[in-house]
C-alpha atoms as a PDB file:
ATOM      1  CA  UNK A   1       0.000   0.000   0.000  1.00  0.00           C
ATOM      2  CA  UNK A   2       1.091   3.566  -0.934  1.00  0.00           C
ATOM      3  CA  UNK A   3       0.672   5.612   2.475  1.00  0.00           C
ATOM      4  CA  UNK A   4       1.655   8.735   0.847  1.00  0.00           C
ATOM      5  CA  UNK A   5      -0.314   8.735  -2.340  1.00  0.00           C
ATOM      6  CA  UNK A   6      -3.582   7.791   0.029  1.00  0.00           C
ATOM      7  CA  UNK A   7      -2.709  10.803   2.535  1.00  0.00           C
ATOM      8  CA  UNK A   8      -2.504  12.824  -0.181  1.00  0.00           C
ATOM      9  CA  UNK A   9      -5.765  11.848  -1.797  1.00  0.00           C
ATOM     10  CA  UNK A  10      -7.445  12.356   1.543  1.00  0.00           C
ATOM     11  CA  UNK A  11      -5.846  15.763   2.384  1.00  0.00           C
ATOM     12  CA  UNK A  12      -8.469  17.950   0.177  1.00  0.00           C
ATOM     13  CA  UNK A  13     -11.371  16.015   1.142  1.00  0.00           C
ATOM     14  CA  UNK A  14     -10.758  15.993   4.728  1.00  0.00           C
ATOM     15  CA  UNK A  15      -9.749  19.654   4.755  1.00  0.00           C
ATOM     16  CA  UNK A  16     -13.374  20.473   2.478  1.00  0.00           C
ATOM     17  CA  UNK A  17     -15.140  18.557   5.080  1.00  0.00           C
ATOM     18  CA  UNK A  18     -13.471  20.973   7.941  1.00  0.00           C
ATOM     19  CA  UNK A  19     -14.390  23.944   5.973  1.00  0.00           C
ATOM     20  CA  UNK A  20     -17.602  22.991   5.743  1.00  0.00           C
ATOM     21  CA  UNK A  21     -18.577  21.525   9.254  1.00  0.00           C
ATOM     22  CA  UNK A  22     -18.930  18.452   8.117  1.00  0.00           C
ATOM     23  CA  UNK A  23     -16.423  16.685  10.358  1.00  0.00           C
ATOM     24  CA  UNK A  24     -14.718  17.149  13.737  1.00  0.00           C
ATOM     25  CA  UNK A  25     -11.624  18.042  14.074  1.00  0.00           C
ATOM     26  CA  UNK A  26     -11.211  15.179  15.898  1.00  0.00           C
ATOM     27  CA  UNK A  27     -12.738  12.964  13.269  1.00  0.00           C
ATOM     28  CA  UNK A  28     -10.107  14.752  10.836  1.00  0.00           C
ATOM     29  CA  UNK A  29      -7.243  14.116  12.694  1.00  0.00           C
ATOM     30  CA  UNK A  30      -8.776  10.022  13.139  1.00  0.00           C
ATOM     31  CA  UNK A  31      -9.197   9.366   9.192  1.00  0.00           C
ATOM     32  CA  UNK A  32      -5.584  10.983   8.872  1.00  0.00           C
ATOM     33  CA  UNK A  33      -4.075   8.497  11.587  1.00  0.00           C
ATOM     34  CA  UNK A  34      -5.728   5.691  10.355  1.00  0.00           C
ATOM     35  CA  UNK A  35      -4.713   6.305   6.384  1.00  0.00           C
ATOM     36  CA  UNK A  36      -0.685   7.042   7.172  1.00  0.00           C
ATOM     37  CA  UNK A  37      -0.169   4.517  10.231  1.00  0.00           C
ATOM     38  CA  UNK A  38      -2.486   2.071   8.808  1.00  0.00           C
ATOM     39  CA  UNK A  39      -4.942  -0.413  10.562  1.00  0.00           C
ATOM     40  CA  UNK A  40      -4.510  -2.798  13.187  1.00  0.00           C
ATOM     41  CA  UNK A  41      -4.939  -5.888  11.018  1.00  0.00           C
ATOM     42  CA  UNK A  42      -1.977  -8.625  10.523  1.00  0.00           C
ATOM     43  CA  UNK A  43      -2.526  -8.546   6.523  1.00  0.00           C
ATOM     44  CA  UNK A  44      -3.479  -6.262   3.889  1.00  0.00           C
ATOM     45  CA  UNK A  45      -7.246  -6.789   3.426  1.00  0.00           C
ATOM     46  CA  UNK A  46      -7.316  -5.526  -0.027  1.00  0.00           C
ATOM     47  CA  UNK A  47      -5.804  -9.132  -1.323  1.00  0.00           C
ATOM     48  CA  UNK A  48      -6.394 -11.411   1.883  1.00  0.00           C
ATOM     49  CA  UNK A  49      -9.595 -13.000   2.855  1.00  0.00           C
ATOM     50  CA  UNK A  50     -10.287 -12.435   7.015  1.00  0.00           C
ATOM     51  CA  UNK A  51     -10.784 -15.574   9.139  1.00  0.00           C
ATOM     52  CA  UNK A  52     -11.933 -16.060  12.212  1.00  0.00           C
ATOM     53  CA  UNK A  53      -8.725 -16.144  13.702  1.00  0.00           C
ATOM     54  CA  UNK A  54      -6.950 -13.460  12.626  1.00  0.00           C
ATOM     55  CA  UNK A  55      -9.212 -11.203  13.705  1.00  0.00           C
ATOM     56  CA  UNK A  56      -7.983  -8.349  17.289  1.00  0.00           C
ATOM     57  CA  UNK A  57      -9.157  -5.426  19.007  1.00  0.00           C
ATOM     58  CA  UNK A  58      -8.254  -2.558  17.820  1.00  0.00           C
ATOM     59  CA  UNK A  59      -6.889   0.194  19.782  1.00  0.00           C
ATOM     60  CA  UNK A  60      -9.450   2.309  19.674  1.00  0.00           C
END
């Protein structure tokens, strides 16, 4: 996965969503952490199927 080139695609719509009210800053500053540090799954779901067992809490 390309971190960058997803944080970059987010950037405008996250800050048009500010601008507008439409998120929190809080919310803002959770799609941004979540896009550059990634999620807290064990494989890349894009290609992988889930199982039962690899499945965690997440931090949040």
């Amino acid at each position: 996965m390309d971190r960058t080139r997803m944080s970059r695609a987010l950037y405008l719509s996250v800050q048009r969503m500010l601008a507008a009210g439409a998120i929190s800053k809080g919310a803002a500053a959770s799609a941004i952490a979540s896009t550059a540090e990634g999620y807290s799954f064990p494989t890349n779901l894009d290609r992988d199927r889930v199982s039962a067992g690899w499945r965690r809490e997440t931090a949040i």
